[in-house]
PDB file of N, CA and C in Angstrom:
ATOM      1  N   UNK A   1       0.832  -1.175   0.000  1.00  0.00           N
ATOM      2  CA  UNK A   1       0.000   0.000   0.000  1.00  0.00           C
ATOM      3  C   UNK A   1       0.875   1.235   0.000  1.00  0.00           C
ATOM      4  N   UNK A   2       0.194   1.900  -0.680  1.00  0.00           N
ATOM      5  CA  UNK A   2       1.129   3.344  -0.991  1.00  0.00           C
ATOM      6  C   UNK A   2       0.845   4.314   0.355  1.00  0.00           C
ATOM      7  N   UNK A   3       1.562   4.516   1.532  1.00  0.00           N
ATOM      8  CA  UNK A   3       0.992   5.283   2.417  1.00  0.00           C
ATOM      9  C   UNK A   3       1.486   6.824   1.786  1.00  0.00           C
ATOM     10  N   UNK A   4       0.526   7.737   2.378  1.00  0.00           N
ATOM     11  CA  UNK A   4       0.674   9.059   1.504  1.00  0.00           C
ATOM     12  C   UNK A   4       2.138  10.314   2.185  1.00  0.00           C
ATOM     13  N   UNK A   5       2.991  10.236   2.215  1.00  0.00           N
ATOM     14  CA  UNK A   5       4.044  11.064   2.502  1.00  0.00           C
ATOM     15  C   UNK A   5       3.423  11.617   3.968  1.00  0.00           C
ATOM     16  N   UNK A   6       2.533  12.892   3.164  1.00  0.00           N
ATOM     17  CA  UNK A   6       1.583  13.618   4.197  1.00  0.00           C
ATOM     18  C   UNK A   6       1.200  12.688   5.677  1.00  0.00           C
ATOM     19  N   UNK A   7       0.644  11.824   5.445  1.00  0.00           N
ATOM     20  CA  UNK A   7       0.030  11.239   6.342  1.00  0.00           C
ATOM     21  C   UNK A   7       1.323  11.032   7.416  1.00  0.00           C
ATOM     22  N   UNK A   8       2.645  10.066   6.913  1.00  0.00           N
ATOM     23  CA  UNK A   8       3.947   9.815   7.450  1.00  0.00           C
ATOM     24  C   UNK A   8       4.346  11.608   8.290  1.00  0.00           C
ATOM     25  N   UNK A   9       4.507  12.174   7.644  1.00  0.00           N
ATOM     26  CA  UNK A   9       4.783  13.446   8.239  1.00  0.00           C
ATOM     27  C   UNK A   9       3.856  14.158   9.223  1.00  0.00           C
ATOM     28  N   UNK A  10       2.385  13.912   8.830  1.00  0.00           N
ATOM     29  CA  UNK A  10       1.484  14.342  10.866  1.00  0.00           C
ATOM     30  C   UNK A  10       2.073  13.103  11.598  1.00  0.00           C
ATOM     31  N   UNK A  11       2.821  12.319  11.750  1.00  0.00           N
ATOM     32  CA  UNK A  11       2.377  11.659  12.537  1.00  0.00           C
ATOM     33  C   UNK A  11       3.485  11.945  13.952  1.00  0.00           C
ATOM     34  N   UNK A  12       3.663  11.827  14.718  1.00  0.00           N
ATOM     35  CA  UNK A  12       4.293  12.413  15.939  1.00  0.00           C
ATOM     36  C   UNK A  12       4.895  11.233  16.518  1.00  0.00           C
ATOM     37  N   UNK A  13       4.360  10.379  16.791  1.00  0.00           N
ATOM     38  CA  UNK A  13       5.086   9.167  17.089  1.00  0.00           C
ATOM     39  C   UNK A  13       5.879   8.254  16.639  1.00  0.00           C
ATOM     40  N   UNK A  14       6.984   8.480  17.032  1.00  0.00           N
ATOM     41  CA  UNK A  14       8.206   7.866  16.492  1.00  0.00           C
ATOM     42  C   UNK A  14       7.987   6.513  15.836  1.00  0.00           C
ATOM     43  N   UNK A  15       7.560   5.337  16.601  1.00  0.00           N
ATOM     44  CA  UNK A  15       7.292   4.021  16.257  1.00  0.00           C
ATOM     45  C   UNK A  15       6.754   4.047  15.408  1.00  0.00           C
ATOM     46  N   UNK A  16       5.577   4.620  15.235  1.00  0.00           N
ATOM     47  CA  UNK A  16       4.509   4.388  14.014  1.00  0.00           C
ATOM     48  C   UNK A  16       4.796   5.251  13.089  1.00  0.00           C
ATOM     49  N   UNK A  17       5.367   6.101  13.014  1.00  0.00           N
ATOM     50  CA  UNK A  17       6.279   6.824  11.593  1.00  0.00           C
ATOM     51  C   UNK A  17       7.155   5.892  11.079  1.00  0.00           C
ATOM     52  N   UNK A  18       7.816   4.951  11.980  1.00  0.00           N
ATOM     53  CA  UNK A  18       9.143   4.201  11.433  1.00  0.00           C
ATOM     54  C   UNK A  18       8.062   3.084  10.896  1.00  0.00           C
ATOM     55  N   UNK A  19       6.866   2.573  11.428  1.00  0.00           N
ATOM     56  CA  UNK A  19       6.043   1.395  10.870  1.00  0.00           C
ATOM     57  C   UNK A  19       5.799   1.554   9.598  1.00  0.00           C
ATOM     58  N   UNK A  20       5.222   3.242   9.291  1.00  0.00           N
ATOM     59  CA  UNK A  20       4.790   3.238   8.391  1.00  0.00           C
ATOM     60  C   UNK A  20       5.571   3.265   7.018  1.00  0.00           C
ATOM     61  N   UNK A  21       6.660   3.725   7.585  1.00  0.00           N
ATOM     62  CA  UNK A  21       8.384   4.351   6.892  1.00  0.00           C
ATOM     63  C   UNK A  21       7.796   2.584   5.718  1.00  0.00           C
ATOM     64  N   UNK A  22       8.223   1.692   6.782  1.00  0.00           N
ATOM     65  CA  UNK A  22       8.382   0.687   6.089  1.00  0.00           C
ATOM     66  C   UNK A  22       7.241   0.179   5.136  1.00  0.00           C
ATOM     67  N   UNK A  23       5.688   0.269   5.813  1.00  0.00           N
ATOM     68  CA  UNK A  23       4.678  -0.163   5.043  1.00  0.00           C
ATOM     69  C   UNK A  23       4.401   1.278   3.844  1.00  0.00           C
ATOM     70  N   UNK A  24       5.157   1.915   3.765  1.00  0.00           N
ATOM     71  CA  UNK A  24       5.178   2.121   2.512  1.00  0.00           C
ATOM     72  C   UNK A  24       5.786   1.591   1.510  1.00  0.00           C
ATOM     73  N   UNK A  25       6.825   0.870   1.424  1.00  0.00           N
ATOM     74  CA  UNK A  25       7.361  -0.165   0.173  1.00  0.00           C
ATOM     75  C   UNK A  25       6.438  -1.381   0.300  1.00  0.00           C
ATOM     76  N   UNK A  26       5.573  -1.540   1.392  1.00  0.00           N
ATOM     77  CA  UNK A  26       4.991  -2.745   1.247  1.00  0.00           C
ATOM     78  C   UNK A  26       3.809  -3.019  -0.150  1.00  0.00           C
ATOM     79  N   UNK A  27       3.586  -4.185  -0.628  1.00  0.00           N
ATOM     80  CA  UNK A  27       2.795  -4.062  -2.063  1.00  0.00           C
ATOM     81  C   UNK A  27       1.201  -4.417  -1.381  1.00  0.00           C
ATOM     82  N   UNK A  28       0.237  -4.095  -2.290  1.00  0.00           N
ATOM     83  CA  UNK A  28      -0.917  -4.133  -1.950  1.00  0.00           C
ATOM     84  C   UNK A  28      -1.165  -5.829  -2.174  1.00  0.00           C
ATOM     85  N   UNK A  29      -2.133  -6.659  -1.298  1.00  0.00           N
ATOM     86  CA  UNK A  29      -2.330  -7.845  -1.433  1.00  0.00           C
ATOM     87  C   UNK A  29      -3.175  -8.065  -2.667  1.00  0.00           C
ATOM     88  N   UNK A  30      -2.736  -9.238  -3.228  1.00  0.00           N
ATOM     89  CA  UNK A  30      -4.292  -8.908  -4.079  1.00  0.00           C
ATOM     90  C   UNK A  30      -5.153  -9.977  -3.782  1.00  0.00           C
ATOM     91  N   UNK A  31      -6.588  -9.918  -4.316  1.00  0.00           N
ATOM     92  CA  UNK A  31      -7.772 -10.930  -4.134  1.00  0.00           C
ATOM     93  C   UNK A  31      -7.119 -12.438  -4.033  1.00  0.00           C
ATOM     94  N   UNK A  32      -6.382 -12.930  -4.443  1.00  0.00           N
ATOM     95  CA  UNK A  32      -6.289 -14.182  -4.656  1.00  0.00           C
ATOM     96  C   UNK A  32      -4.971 -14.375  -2.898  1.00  0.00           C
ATOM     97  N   UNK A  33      -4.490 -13.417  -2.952  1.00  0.00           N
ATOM     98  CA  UNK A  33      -3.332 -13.417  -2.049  1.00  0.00           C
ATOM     99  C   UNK A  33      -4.280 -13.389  -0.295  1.00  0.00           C
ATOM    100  N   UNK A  34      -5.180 -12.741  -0.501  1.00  0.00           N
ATOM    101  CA  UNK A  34      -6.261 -12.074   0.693  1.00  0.00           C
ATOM    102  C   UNK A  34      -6.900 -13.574   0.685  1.00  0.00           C
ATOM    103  N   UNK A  35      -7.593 -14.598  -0.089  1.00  0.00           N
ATOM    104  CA  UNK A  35      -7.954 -15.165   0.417  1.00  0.00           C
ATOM    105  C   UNK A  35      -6.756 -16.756   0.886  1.00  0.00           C
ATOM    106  N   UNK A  36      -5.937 -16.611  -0.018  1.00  0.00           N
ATOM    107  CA  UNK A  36      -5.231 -17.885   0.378  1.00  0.00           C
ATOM    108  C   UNK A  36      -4.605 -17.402   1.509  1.00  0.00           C
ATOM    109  N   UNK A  37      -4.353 -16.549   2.206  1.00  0.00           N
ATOM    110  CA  UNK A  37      -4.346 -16.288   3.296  1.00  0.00           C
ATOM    111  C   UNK A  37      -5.010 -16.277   4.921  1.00  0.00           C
ATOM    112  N   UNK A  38      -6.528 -16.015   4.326  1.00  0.00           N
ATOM    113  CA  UNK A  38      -7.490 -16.366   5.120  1.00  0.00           C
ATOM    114  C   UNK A  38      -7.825 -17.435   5.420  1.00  0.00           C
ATOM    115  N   UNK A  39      -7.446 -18.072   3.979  1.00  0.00           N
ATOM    116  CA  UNK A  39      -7.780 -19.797   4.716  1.00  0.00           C
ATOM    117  C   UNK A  39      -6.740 -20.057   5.344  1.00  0.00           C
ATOM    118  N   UNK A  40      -5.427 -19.715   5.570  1.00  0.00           N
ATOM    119  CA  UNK A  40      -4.704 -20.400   6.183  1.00  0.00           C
ATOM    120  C   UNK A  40      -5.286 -19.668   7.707  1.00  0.00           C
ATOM    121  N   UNK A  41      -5.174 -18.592   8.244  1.00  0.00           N
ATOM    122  CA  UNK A  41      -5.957 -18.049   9.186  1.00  0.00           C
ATOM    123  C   UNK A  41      -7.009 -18.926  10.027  1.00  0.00           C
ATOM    124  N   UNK A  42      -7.680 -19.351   8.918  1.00  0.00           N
ATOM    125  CA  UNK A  42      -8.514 -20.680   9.476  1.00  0.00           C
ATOM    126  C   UNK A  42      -8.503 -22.029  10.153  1.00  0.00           C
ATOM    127  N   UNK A  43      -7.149 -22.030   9.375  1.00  0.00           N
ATOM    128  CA  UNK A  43      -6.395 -23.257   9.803  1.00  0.00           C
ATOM    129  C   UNK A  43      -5.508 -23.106  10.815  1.00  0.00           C
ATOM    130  N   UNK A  44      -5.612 -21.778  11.726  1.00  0.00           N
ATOM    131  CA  UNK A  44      -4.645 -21.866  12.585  1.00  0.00           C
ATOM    132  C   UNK A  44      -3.383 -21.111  12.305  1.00  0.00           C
ATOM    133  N   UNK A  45      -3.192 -20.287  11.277  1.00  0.00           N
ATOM    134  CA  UNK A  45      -1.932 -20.061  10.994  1.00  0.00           C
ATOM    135  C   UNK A  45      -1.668 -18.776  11.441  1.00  0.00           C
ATOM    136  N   UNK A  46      -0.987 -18.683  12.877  1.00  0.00           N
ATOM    137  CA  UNK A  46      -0.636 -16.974  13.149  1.00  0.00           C
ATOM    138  C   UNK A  46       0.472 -16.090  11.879  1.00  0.00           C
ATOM    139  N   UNK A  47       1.201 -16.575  11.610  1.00  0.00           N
ATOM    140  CA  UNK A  47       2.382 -15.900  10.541  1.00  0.00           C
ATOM    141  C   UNK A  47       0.935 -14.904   9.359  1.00  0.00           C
ATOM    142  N   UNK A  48       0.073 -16.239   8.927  1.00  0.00           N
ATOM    143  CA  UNK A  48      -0.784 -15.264   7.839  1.00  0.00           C
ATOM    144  C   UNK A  48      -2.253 -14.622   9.161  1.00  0.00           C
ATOM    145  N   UNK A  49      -2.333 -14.500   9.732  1.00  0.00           N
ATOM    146  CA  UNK A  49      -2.939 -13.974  10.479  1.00  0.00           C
ATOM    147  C   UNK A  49      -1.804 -12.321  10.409  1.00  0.00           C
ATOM    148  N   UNK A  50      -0.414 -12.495  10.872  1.00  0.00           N
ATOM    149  CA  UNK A  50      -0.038 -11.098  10.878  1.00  0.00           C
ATOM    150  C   UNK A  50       0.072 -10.415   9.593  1.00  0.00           C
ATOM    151  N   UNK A  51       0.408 -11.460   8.288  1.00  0.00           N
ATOM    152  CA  UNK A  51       0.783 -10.742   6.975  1.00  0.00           C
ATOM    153  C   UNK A  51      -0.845 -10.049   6.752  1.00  0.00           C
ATOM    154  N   UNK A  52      -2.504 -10.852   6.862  1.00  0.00           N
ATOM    155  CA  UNK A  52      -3.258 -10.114   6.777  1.00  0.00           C
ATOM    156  C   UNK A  52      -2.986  -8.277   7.949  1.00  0.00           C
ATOM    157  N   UNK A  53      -2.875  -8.364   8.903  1.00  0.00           N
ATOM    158  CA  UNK A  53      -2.807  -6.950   9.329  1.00  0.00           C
ATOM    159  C   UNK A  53      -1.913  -6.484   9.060  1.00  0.00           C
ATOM    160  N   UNK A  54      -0.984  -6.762   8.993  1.00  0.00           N
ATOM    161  CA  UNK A  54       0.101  -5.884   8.846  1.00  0.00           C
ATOM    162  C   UNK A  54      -0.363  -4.988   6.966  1.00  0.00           C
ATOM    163  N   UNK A  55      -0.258  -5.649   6.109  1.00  0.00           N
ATOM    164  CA  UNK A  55      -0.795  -5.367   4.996  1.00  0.00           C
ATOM    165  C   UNK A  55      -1.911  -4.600   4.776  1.00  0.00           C
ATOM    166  N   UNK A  56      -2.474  -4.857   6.123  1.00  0.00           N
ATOM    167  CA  UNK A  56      -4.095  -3.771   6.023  1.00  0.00           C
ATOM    168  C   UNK A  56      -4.050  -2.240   7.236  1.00  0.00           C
ATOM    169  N   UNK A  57      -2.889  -2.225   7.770  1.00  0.00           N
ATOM    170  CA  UNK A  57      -3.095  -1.764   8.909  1.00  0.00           C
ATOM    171  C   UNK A  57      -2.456  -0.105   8.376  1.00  0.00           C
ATOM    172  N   UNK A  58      -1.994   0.114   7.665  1.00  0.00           N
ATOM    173  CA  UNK A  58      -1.401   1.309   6.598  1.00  0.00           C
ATOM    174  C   UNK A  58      -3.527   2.016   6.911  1.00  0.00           C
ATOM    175  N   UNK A  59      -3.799   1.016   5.983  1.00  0.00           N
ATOM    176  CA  UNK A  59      -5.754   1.283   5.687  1.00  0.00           C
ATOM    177  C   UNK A  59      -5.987   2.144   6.921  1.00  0.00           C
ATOM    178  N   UNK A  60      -6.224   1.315   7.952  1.00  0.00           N
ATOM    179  CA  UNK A  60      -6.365   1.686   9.485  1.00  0.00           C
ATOM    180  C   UNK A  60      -6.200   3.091  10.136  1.00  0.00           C
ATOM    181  N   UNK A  61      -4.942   3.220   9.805  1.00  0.00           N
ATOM    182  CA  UNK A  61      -3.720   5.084  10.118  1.00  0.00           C
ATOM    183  C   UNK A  61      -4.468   5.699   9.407  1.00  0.00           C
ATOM    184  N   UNK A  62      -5.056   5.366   7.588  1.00  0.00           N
ATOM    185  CA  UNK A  62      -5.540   6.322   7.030  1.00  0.00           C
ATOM    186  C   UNK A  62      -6.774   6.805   7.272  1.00  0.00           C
ATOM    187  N   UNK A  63      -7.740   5.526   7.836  1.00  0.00           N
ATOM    188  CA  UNK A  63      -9.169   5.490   8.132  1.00  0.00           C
ATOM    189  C   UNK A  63      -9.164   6.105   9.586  1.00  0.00           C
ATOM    190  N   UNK A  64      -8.449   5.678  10.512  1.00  0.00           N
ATOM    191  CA  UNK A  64      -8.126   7.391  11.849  1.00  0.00           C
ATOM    192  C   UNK A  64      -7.621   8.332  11.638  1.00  0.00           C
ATOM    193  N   UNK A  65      -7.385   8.882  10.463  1.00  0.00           N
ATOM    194  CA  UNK A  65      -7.294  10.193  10.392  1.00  0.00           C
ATOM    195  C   UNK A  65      -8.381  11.220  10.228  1.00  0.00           C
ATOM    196  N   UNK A  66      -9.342  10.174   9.277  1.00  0.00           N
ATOM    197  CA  UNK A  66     -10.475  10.841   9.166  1.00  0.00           C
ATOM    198  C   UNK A  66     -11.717  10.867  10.363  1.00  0.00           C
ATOM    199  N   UNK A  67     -11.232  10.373  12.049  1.00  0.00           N
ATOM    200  CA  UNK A  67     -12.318  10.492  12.768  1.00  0.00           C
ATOM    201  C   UNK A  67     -11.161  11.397  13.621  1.00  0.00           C
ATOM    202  N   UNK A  68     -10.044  12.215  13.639  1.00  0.00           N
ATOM    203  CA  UNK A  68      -9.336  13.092  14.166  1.00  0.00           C
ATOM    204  C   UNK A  68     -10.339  14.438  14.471  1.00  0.00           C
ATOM    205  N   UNK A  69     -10.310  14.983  15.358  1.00  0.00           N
ATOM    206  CA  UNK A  69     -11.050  15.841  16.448  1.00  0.00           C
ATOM    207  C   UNK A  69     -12.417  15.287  16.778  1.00  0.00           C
ATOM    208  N   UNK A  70     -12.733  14.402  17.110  1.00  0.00           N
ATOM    209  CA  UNK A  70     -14.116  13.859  17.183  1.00  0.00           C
ATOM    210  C   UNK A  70     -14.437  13.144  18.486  1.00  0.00           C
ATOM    211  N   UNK A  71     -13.173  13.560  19.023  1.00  0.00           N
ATOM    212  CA  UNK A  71     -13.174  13.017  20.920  1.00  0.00           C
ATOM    213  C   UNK A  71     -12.045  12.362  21.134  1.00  0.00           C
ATOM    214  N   UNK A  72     -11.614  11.584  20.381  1.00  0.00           N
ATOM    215  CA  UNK A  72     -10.584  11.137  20.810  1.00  0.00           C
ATOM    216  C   UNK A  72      -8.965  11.248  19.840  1.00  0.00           C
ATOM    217  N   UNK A  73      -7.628  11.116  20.629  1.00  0.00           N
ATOM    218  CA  UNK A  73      -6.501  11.353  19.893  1.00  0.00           C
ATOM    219  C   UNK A  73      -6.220  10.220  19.124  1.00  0.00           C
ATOM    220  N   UNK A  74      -5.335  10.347  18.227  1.00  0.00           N
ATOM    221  CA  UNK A  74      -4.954   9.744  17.021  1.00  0.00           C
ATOM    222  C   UNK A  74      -4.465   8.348  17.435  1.00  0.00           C
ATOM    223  N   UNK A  75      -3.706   8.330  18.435  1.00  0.00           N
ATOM    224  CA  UNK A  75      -3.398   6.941  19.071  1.00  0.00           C
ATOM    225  C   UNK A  75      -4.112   5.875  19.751  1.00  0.00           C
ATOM    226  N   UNK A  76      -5.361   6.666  19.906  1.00  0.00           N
ATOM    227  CA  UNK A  76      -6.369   5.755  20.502  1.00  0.00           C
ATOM    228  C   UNK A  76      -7.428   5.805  19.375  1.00  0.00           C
ATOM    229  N   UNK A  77      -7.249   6.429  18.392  1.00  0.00           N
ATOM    230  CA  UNK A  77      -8.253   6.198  17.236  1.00  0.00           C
ATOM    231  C   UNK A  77      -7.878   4.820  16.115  1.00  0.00           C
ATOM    232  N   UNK A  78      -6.678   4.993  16.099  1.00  0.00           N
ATOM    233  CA  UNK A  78      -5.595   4.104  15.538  1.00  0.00           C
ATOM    234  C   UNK A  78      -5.755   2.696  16.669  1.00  0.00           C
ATOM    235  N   UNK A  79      -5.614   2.875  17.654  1.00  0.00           N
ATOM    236  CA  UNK A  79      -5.684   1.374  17.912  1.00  0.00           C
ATOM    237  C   UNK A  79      -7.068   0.900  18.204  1.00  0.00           C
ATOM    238  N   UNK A  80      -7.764   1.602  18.114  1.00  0.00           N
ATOM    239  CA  UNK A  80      -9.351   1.163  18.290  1.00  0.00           C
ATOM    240  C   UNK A  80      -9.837   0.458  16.785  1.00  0.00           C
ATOM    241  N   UNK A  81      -8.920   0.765  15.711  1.00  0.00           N
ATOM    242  CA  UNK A  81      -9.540   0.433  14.232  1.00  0.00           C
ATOM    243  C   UNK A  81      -8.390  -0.884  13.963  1.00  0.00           C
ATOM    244  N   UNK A  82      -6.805  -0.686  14.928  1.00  0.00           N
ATOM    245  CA  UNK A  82      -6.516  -1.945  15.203  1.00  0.00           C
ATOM    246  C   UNK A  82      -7.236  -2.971  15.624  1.00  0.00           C
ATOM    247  N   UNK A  83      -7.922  -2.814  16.966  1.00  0.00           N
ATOM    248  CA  UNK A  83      -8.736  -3.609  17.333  1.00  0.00           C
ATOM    249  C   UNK A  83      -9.833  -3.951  16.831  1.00  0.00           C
ATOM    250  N   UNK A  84     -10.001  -3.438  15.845  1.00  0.00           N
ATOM    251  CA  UNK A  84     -11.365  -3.987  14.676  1.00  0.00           C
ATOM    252  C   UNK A  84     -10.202  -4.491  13.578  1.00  0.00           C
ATOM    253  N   UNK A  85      -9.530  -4.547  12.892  1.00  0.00           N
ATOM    254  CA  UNK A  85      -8.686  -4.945  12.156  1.00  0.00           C
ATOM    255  C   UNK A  85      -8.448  -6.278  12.705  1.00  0.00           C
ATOM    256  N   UNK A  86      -8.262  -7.014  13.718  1.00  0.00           N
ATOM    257  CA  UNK A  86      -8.136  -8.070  14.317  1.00  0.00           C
ATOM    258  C   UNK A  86      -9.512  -8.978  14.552  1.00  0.00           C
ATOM    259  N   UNK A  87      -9.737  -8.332  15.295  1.00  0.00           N
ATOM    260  CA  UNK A  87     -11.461  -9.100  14.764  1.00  0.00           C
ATOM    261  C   UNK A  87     -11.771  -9.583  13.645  1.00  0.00           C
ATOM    262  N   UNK A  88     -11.712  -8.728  12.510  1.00  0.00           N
ATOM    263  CA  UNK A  88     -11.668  -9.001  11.615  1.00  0.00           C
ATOM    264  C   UNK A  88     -10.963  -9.816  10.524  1.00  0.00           C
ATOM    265  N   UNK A  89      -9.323 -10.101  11.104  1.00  0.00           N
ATOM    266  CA  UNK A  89      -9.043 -11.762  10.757  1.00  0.00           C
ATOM    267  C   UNK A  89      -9.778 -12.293  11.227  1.00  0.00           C
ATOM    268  N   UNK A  90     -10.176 -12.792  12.149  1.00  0.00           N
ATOM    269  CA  UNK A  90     -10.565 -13.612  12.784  1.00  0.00           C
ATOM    270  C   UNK A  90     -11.498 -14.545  12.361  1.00  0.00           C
ATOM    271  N   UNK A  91     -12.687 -13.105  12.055  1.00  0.00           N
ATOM    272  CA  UNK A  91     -13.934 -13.745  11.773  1.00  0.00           C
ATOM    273  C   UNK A  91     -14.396 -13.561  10.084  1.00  0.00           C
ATOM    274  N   UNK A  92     -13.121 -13.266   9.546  1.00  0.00           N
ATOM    275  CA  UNK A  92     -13.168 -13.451   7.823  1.00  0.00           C
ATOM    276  C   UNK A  92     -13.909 -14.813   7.621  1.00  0.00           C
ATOM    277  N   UNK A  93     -14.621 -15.043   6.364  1.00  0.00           N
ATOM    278  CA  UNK A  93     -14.304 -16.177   5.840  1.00  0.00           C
ATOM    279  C   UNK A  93     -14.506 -16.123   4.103  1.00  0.00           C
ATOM    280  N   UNK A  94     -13.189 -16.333   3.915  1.00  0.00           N
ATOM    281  CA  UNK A  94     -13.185 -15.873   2.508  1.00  0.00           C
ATOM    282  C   UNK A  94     -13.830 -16.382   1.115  1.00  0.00           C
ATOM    283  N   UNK A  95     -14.382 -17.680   1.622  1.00  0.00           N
ATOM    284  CA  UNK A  95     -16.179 -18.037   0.918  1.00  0.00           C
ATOM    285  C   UNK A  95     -16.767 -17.317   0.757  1.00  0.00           C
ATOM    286  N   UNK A  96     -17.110 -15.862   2.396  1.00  0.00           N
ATOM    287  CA  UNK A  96     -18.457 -16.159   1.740  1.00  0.00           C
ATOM    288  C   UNK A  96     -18.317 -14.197   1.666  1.00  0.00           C
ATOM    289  N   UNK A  97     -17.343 -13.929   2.556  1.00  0.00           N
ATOM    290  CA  UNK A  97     -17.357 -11.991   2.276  1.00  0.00           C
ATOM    291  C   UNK A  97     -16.454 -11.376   1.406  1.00  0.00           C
ATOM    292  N   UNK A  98     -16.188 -12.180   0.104  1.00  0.00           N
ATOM    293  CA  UNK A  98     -15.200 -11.102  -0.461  1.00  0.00           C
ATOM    294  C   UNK A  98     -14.173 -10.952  -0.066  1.00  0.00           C
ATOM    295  N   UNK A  99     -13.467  -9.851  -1.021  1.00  0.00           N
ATOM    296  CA  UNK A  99     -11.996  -9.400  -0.332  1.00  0.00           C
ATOM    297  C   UNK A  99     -12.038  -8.919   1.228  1.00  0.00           C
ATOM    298  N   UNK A 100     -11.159  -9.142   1.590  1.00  0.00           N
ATOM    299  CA  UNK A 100     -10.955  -8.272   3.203  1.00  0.00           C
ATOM    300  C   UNK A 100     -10.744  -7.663   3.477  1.00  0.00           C
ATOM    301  N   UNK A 101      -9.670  -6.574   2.733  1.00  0.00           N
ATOM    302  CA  UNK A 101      -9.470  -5.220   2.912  1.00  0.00           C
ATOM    303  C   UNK A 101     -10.852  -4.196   3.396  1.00  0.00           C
ATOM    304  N   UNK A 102     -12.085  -4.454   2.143  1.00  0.00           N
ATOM    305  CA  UNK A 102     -13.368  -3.554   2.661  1.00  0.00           C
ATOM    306  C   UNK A 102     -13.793  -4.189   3.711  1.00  0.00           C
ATOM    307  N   UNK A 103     -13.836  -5.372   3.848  1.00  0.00           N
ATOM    308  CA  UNK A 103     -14.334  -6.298   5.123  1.00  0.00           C
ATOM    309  C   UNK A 103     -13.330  -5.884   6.820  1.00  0.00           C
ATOM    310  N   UNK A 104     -11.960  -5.815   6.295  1.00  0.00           N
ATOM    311  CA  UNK A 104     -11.440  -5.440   7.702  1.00  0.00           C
ATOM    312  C   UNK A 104     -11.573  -3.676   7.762  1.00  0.00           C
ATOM    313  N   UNK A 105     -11.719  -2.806   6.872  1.00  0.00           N
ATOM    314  CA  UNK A 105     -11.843  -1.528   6.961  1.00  0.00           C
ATOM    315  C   UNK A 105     -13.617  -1.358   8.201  1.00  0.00           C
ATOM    316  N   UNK A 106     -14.073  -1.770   7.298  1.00  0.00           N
ATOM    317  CA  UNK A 106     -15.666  -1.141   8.187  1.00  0.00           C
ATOM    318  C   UNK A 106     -15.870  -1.758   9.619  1.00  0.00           C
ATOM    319  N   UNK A 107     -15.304  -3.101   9.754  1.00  0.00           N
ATOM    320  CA  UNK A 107     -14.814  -3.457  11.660  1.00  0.00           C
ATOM    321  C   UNK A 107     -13.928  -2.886  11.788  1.00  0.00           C
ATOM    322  N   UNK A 108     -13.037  -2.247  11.454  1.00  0.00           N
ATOM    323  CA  UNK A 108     -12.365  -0.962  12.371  1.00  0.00           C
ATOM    324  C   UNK A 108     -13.464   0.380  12.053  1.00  0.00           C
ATOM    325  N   UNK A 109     -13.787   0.741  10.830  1.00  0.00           N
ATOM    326  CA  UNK A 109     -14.472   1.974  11.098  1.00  0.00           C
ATOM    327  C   UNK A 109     -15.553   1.660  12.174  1.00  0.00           C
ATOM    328  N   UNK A 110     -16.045   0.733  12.476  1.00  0.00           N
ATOM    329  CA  UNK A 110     -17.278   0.535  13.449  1.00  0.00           C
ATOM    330  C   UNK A 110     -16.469   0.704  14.812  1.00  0.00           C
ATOM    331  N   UNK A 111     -15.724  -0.068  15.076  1.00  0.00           N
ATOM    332  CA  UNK A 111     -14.983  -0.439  16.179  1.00  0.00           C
ATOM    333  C   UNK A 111     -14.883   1.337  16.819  1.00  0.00           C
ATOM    334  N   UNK A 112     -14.504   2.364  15.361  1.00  0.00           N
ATOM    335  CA  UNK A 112     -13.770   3.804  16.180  1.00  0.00           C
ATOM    336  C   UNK A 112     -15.215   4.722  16.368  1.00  0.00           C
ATOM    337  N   UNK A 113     -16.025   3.991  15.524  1.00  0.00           N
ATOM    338  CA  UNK A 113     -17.009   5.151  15.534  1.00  0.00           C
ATOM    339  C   UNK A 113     -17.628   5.283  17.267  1.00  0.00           C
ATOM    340  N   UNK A 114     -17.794   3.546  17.324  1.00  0.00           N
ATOM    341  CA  UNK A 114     -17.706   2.621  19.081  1.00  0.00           C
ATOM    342  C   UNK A 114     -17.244   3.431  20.249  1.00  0.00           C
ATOM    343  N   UNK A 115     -16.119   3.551  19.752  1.00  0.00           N
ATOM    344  CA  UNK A 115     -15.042   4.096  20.563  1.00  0.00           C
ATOM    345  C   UNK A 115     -15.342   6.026  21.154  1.00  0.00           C
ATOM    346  N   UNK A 116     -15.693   6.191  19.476  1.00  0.00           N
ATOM    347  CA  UNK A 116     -15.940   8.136  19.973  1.00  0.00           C
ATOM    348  C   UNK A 116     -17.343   8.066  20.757  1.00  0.00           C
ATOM    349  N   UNK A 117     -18.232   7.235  20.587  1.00  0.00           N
ATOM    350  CA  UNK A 117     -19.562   7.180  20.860  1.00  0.00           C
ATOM    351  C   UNK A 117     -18.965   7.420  22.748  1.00  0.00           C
ATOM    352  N   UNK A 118     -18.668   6.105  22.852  1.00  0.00           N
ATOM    353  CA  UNK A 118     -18.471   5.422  24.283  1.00  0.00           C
ATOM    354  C   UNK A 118     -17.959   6.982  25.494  1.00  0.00           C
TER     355      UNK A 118
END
């Protein structure tokens, strides 16, 4: 995923600037890659359990930026759409919902909207 320069440059926190440093050379998964992945997920497999987030989690930074001033700070907006990003391996199943990228995006957007509500 192409993370956007801009985005790398608000970000204030060291760690997750250097995360992103890197998931910017990272390549976008594609459909066929998203699900042979998921099935392994299914089967138990933590390694493709992390290549799904890690690969989606760029999405995540970009999708908390857009709930920024809305109650809560960027680091707790960001890990609240983590924590829907995870769920969302979880409970993929790539039978029957499609790609996962839109599938893990809207359990994190739910997860933050959750979060500003709360």
């Amino acid at each position: 995923m192409e993370v956007s320069q801009s985005t790398e440059t608000r970000l204030k926190n060291p760690i997750l600037k250097q995360y992103l440093h890197k998931a910017r050379a990272q390549s976008v998964l594609t459909p066929e890659q998203e699900r042979a992945l998921a099935h392994k997920v299914r089967q138990g497999s933590g390694p493709a359990a992390d290549a799904l987030i890690d690969a989606n989690f760029p999405y995540v930074v970009e999708l908390a930026f857009r709930f920024e001033n809305m109650g809560l700070g960027l680091p707790d907006l960001i890990a609240e759409g983590t924590v829907g990003l995870m769920g969302a391996v979880r409970t993929f199943d790539e039978r029957e919902d499609g790609r996962f990228t839109p599938y893990a995006l809207n359990a994190a957007r739910k997860r933050i909207r959750a979060a500003i509500r709360a």
